[in-house]
PDB file of N, CA and C in Angstrom:
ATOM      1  N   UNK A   1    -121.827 114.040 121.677  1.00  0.00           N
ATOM      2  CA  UNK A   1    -122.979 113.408 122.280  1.00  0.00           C
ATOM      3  C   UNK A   1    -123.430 114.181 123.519  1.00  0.00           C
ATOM      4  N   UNK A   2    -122.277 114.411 124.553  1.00  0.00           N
ATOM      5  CA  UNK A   2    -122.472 115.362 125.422  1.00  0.00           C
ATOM      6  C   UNK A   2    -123.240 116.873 125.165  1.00  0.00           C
ATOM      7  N   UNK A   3    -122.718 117.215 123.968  1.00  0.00           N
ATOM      8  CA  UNK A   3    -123.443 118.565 123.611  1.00  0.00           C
ATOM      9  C   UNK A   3    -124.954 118.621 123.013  1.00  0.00           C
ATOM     10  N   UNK A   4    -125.773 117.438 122.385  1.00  0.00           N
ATOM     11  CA  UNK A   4    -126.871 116.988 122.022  1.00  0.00           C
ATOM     12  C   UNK A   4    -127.660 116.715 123.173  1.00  0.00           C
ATOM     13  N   UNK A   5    -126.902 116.154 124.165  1.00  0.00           N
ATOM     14  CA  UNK A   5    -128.092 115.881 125.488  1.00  0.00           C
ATOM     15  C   UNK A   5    -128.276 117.291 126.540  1.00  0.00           C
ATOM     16  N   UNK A   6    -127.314 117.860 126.625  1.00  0.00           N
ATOM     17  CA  UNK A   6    -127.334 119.083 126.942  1.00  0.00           C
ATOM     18  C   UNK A   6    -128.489 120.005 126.718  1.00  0.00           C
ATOM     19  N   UNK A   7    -127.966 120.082 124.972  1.00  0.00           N
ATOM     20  CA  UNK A   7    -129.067 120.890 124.427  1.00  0.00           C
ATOM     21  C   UNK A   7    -130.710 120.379 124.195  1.00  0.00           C
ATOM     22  N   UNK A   8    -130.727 118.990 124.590  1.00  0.00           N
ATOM     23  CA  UNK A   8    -132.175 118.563 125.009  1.00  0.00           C
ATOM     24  C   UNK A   8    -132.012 118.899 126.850  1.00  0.00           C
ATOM     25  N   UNK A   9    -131.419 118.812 127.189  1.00  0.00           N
ATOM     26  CA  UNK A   9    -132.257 118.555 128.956  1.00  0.00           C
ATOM     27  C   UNK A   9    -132.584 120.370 128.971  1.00  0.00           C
ATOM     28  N   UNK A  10    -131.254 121.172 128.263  1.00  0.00           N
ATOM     29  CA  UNK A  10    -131.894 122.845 128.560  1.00  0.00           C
ATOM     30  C   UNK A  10    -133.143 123.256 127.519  1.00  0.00           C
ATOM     31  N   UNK A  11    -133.911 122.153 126.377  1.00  0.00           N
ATOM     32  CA  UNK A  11    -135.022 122.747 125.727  1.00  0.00           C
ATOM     33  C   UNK A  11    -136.111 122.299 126.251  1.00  0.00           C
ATOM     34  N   UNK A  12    -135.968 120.545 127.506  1.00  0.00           N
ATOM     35  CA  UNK A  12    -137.080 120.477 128.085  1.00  0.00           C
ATOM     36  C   UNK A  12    -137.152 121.173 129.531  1.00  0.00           C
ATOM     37  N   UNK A  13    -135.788 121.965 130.020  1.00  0.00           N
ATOM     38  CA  UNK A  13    -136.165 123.011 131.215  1.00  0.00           C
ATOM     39  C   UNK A  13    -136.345 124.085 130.588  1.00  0.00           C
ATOM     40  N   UNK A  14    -135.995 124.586 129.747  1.00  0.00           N
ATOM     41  CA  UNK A  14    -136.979 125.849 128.935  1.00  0.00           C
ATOM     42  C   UNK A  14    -138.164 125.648 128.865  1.00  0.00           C
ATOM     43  N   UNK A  15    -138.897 124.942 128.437  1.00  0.00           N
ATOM     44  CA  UNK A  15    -140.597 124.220 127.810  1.00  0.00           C
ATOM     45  C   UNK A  15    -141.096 124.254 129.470  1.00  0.00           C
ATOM     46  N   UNK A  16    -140.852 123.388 130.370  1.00  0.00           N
ATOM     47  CA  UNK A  16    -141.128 123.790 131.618  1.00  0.00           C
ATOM     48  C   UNK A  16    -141.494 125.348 132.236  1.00  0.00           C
ATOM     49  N   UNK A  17    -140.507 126.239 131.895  1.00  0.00           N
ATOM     50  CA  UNK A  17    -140.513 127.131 132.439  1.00  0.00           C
ATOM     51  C   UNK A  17    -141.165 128.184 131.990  1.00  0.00           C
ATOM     52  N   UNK A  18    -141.220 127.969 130.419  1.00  0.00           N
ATOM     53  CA  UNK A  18    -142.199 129.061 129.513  1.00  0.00           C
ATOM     54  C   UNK A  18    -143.641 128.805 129.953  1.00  0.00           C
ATOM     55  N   UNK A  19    -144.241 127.228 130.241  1.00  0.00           N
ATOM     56  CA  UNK A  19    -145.317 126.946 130.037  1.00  0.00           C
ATOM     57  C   UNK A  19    -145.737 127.355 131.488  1.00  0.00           C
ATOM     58  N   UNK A  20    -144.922 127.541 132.658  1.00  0.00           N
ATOM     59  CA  UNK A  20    -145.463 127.780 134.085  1.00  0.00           C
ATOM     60  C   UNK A  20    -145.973 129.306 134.317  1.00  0.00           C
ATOM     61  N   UNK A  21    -145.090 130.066 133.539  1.00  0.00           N
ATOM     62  CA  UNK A  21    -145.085 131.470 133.425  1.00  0.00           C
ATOM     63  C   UNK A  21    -146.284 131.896 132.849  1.00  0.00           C
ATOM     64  N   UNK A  22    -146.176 131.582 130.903  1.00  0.00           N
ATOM     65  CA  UNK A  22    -147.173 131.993 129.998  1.00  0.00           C
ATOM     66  C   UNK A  22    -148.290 131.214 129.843  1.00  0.00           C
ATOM     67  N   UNK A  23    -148.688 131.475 128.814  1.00  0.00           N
ATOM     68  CA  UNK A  23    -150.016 130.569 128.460  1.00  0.00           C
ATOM     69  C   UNK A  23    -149.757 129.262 127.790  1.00  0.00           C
ATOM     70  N   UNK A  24    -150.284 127.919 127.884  1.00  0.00           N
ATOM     71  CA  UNK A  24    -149.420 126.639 127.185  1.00  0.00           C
ATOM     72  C   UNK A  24    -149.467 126.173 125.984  1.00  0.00           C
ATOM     73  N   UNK A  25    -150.208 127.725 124.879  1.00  0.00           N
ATOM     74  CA  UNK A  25    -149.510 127.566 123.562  1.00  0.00           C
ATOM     75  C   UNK A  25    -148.001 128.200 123.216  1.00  0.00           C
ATOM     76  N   UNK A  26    -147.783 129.486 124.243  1.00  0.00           N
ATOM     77  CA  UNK A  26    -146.445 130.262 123.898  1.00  0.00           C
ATOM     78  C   UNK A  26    -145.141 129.474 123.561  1.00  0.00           C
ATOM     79  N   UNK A  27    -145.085 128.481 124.756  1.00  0.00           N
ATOM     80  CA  UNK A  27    -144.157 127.543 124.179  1.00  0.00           C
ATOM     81  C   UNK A  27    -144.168 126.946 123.028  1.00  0.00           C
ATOM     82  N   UNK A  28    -145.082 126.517 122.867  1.00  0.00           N
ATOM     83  CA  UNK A  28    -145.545 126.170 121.693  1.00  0.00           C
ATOM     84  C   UNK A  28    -144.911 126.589 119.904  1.00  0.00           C
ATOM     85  N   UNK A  29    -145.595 127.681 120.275  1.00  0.00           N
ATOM     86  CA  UNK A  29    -145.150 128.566 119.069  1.00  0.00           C
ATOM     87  C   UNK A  29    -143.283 129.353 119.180  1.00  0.00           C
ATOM     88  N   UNK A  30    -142.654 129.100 119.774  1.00  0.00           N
ATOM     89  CA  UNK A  30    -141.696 129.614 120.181  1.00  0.00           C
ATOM     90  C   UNK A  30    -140.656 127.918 119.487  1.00  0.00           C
ATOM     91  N   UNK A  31    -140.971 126.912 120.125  1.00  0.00           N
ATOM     92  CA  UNK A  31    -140.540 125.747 119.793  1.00  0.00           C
ATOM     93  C   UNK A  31    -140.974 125.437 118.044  1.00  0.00           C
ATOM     94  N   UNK A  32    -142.041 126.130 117.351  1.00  0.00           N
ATOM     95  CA  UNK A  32    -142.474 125.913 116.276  1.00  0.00           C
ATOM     96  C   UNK A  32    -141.492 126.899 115.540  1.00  0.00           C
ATOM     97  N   UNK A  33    -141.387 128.042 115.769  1.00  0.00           N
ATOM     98  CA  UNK A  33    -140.632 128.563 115.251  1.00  0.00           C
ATOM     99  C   UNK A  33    -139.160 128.443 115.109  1.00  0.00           C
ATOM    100  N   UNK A  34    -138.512 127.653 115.900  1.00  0.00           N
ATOM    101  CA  UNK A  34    -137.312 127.208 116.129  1.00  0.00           C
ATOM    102  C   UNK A  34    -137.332 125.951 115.321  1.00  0.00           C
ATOM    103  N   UNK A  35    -138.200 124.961 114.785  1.00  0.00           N
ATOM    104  CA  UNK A  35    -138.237 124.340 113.701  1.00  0.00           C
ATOM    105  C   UNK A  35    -138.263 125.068 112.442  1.00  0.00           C
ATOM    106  N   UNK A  36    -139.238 125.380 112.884  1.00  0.00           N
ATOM    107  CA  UNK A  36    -138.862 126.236 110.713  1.00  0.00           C
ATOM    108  C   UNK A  36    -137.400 126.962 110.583  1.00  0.00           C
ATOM    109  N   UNK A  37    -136.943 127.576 111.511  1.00  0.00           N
ATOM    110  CA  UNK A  37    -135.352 128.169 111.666  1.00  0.00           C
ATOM    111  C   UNK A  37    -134.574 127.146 111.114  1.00  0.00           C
ATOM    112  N   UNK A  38    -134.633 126.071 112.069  1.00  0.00           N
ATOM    113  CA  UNK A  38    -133.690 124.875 111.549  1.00  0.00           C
ATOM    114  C   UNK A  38    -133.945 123.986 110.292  1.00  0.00           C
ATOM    115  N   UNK A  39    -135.496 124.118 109.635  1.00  0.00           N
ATOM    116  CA  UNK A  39    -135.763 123.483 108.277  1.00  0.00           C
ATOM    117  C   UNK A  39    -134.770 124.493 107.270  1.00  0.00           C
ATOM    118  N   UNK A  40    -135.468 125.813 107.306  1.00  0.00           N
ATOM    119  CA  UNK A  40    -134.349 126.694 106.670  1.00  0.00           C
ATOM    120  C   UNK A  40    -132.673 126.610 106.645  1.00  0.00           C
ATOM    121  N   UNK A  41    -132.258 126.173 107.685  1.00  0.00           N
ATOM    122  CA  UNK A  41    -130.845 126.275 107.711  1.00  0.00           C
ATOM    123  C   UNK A  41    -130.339 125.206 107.075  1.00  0.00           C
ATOM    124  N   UNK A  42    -131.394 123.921 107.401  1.00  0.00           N
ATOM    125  CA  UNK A  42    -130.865 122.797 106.602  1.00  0.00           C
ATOM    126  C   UNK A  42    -131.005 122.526 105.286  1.00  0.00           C
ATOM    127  N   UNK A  43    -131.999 123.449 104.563  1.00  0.00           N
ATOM    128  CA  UNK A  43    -131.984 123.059 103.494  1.00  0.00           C
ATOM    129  C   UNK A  43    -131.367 124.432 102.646  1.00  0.00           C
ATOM    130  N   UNK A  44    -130.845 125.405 103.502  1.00  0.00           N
ATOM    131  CA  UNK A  44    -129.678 126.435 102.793  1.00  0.00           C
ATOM    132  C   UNK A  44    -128.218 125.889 102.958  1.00  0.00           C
ATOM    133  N   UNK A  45    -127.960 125.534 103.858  1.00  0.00           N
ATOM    134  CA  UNK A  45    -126.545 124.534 104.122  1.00  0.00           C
ATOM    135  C   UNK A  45    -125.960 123.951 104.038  1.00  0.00           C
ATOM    136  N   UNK A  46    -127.000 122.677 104.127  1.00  0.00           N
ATOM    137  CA  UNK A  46    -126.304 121.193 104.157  1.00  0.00           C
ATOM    138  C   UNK A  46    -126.459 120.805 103.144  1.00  0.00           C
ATOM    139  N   UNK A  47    -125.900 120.108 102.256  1.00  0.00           N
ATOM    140  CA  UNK A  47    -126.041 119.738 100.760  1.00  0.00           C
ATOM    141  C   UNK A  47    -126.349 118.548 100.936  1.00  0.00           C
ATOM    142  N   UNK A  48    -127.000 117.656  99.944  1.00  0.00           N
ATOM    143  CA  UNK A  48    -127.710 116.977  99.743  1.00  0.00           C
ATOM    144  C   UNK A  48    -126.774 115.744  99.626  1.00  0.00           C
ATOM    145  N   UNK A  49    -126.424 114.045 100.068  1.00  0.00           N
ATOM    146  CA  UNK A  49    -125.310 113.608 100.211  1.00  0.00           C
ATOM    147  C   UNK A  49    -125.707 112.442  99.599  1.00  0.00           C
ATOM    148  N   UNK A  50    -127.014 112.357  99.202  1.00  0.00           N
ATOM    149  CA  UNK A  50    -127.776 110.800  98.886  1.00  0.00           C
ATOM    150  C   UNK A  50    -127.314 110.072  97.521  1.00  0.00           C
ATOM    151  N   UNK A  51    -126.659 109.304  97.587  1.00  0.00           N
ATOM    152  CA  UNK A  51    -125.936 108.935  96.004  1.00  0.00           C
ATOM    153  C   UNK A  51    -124.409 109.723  96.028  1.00  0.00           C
ATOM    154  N   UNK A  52    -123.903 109.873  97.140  1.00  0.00           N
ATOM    155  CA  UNK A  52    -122.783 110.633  96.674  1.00  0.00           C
ATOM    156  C   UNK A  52    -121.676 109.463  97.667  1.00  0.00           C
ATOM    157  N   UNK A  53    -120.479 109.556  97.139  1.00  0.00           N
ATOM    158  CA  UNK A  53    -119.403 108.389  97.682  1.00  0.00           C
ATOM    159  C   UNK A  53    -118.832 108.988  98.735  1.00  0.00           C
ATOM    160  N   UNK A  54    -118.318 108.481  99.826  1.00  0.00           N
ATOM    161  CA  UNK A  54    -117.530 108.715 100.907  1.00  0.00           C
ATOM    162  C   UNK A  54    -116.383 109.670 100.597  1.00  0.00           C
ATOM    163  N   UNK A  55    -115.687 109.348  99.391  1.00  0.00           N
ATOM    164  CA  UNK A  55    -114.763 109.886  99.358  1.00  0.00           C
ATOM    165  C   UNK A  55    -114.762 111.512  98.424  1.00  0.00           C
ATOM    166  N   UNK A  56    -116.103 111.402  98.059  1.00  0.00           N
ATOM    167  CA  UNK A  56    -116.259 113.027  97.315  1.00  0.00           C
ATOM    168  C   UNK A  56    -117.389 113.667  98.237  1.00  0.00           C
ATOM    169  N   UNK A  57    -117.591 113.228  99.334  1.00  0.00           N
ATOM    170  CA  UNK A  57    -118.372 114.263 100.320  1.00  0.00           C
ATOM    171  C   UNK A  57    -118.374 115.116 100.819  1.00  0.00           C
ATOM    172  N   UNK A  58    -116.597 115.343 100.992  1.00  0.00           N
ATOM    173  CA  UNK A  58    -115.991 116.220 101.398  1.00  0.00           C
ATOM    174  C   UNK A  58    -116.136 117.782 100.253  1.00  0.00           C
ATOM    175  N   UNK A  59    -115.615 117.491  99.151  1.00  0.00           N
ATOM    176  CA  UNK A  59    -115.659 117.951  98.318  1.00  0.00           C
ATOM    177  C   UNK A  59    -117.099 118.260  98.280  1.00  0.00           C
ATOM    178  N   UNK A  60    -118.060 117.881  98.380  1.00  0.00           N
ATOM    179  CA  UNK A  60    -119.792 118.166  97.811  1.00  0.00           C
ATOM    180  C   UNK A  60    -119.653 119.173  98.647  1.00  0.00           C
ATOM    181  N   UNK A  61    -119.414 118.902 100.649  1.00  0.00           N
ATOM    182  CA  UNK A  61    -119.753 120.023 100.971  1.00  0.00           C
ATOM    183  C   UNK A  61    -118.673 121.464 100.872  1.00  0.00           C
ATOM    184  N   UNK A  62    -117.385 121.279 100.593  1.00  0.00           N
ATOM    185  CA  UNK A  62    -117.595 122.650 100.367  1.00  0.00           C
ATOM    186  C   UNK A  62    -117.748 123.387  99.406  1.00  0.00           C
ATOM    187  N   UNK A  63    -118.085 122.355  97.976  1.00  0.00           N
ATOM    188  CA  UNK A  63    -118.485 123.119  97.061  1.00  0.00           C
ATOM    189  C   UNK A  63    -120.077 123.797  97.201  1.00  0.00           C
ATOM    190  N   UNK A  64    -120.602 123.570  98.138  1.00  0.00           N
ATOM    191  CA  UNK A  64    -121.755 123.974  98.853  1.00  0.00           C
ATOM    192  C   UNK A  64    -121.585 125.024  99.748  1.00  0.00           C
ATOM    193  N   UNK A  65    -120.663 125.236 100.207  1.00  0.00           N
ATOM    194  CA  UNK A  65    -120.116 126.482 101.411  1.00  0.00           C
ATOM    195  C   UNK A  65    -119.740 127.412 100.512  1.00  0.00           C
ATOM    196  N   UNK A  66    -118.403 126.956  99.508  1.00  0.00           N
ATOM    197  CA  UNK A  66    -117.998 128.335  98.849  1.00  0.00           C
ATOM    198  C   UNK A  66    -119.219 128.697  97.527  1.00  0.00           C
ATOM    199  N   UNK A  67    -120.175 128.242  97.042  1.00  0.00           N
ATOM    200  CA  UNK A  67    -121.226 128.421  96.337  1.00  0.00           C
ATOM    201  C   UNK A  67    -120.588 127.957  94.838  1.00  0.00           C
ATOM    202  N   UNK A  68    -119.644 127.154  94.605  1.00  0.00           N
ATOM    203  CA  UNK A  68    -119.226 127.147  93.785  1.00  0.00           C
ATOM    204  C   UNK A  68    -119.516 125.349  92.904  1.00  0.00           C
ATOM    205  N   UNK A  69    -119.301 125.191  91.468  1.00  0.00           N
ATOM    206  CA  UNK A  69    -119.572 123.896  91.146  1.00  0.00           C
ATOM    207  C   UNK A  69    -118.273 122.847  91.413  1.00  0.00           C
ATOM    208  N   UNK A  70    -118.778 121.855  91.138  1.00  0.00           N
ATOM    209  CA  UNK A  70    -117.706 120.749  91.447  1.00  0.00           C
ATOM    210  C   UNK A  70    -116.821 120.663  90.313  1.00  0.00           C
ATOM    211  N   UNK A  71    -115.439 120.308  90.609  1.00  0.00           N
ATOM    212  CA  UNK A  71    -114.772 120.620  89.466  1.00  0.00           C
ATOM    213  C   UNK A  71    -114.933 118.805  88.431  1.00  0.00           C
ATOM    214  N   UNK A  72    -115.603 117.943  88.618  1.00  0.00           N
ATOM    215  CA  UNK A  72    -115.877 117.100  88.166  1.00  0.00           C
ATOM    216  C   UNK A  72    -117.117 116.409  88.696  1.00  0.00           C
ATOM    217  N   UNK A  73    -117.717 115.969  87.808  1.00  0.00           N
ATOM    218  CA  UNK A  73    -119.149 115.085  88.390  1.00  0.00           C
ATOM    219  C   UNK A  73    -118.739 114.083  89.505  1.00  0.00           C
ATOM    220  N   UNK A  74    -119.564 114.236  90.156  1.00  0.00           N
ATOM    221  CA  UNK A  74    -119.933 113.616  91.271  1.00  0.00           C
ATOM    222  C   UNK A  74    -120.786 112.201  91.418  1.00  0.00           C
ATOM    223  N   UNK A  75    -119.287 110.612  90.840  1.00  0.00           N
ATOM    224  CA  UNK A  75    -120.257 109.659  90.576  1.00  0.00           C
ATOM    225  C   UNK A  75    -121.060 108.981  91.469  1.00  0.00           C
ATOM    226  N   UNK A  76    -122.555 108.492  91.155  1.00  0.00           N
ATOM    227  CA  UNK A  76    -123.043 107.778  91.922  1.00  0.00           C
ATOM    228  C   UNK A  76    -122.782 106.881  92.305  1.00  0.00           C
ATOM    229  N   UNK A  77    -123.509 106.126  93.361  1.00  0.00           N
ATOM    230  CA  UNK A  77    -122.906 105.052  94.107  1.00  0.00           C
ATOM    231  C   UNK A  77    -123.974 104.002  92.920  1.00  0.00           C
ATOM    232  N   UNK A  78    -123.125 102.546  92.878  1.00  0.00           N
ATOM    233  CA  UNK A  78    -123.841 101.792  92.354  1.00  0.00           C
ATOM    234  C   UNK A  78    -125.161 101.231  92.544  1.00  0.00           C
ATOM    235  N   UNK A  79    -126.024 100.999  92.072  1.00  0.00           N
ATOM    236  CA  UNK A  79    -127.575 100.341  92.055  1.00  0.00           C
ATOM    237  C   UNK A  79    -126.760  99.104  92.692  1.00  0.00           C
ATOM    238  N   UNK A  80    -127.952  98.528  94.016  1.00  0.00           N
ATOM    239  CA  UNK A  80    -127.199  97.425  94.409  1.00  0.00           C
ATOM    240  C   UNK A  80    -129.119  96.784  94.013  1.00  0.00           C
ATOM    241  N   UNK A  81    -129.771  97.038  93.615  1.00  0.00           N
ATOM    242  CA  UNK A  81    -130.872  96.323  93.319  1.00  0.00           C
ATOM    243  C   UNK A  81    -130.893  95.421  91.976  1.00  0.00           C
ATOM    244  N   UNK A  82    -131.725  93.850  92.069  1.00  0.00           N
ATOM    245  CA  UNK A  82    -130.838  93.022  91.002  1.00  0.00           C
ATOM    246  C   UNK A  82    -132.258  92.517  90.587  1.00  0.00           C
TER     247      UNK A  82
END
């Protein structure tokens, strides 16, 4: 938690400091680009967990790290809609 607020109080004294210097799109585009970085990473990385059980999550992700398949299907969680 400590390391999440951190890394917000140093991206809104960065944003401060770019925008006093440069012009007040640079930040802008600098912060835009640091989103698409992180859309990319998340959707090369993090595997997808929606329907998957607590106890084979583990397993999802590193069959996602080492690039490899699961050595058994991966059951869904039950329909709780009636």
């Amino acid at each position: 938690m400590l390391r999440i607020c951190g890394i917000a109080a140093l991206g809104g004294i960065l944003f401060g400091y770019l925008s006093s210097q440069f012009h007040g799109a640079f930040p802008m585009w600098i912060f835009a680009i640091c989103c698409l970085f992180s859309y990319w990473f998340i959707c090369r990385f993090v595997p997808e967990t929606k329907g998957v059980a607590l106890e084979h999550m583990e397993e999802a992700m590193l069959a996602k790290r080492s690039k490899t398949s699961l050595s058994e299907p991966v059951p869904a969680l039950p329909s709780e809609s009636k």
